[in-house]
Structures are given as structure tokens and as C-alpha cells.
Protein backbone atom coordinates (compact mmCIF):
# COMPACT_ATOMS: atom_id res chain seq x y z
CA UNK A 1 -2.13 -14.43 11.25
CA UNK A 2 0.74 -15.27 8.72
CA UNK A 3 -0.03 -19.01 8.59
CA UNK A 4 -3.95 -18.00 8.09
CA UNK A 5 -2.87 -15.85 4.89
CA UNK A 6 -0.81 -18.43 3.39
CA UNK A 7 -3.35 -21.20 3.69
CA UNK A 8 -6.31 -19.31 2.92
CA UNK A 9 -4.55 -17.96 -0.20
CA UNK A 10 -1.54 -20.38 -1.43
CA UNK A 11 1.18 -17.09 -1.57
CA UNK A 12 4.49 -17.76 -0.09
CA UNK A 13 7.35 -15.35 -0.57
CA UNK A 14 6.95 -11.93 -1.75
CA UNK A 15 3.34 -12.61 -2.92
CA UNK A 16 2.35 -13.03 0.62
CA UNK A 17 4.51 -10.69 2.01
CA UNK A 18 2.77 -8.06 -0.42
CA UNK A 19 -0.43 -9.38 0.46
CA UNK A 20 -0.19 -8.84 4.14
CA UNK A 21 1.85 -5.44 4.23
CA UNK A 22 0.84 -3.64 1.19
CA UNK A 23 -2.40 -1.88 2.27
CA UNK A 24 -0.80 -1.20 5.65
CA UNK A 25 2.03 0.54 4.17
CA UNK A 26 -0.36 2.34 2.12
CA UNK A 27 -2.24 3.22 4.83
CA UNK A 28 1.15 5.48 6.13
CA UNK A 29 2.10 6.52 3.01
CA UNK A 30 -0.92 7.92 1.39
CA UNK A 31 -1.74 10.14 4.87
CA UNK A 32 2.01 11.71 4.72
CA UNK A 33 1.86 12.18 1.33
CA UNK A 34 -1.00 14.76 1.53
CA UNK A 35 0.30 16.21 5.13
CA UNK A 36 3.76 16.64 3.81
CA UNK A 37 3.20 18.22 0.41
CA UNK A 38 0.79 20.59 2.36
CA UNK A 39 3.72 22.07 4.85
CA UNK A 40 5.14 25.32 4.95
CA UNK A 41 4.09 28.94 4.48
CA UNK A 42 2.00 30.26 1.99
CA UNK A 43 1.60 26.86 0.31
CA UNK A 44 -0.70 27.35 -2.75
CA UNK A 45 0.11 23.93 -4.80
CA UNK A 46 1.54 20.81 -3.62
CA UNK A 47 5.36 20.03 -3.52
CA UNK A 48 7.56 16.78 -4.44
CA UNK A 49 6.26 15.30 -0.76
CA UNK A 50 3.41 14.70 -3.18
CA UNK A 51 4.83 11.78 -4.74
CA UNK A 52 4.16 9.80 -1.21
CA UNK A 53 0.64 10.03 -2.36
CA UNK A 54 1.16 8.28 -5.36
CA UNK A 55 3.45 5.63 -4.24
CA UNK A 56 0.86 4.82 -1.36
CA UNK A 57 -1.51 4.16 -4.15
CA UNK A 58 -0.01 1.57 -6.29
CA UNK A 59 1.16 0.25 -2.98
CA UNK A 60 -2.32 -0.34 -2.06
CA UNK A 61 -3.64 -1.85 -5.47
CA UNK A 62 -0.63 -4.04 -5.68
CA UNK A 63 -1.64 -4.78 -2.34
CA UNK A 64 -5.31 -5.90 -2.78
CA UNK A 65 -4.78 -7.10 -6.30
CA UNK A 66 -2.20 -9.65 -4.81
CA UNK A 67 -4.22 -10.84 -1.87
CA UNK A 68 -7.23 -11.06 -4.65
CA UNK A 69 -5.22 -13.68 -7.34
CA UNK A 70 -4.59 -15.54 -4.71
CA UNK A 71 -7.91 -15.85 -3.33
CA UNK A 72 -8.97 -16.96 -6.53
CA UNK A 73 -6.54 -19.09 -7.39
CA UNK A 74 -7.60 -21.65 -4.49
């Protein structure tokens, strides 16, 4: 699957290490991030846990906007 990325795409290093993990990491991080700033008693507003949330989602569009300048740079 790694080969397939890197000749479909031209990324080596952390390019194509981005481009293959980043939406999977995002995919665990943005799921915590709203289950953990939701625990606890009487919860009425999120805590830090939040933050998870919003690292997941520059995770994911560093992600997808890696894989897609590399698509379109072949």
C-alpha cells in the first residue's frame, strides 16, 4: 500500500508519511476529543479534552491537503 502512495503521488518522507496517516489519526483523535471533554458529572460545557477535537482537525486537512498536492503535482 506504501509503494502504491508513493508512485501514485511522488511524496517520500514526511509528505507521504502525512499523506497515509493523517486522516487515520484524525479519525482517533476527533472521536476522543468529543467523548473525553463530555466525561464526568454534571458536565454542562466542554473541558480542555476538547482540544483533541481540534488537533484531529488540522490533522485531517493537513492530511488530505497533502495527499491532494501531490496528486496534482504528477
Amino acid at each position: 500500500m506504501c509503494l502504491l502512495l508513493t508512485e501514485a503521488t511522488g511524496l517520500t518522507g514526511g509528505a507521504a508519511w502525512l499523506a497515509r496517516t493523517g486522516v487515520l489519526i484524525s479519525a482517533i483523535l476527533m472521536p476522543a476529543g468529543f467523548f473525553f471533554s463530555s466525561m464526568g458529572r454534571d458536565v454542562t460545557a466542554p473541558n480542555r479534552w476538547i482540544a483533541l477535537l481540534w488537533v484531529g482537525a488540522a490533522t485531517l486537512a493537513a492530511g488530505v491537503l497533502t495527499l491532494g498536492v501531490g496528486l496534482l503535482r504528477v
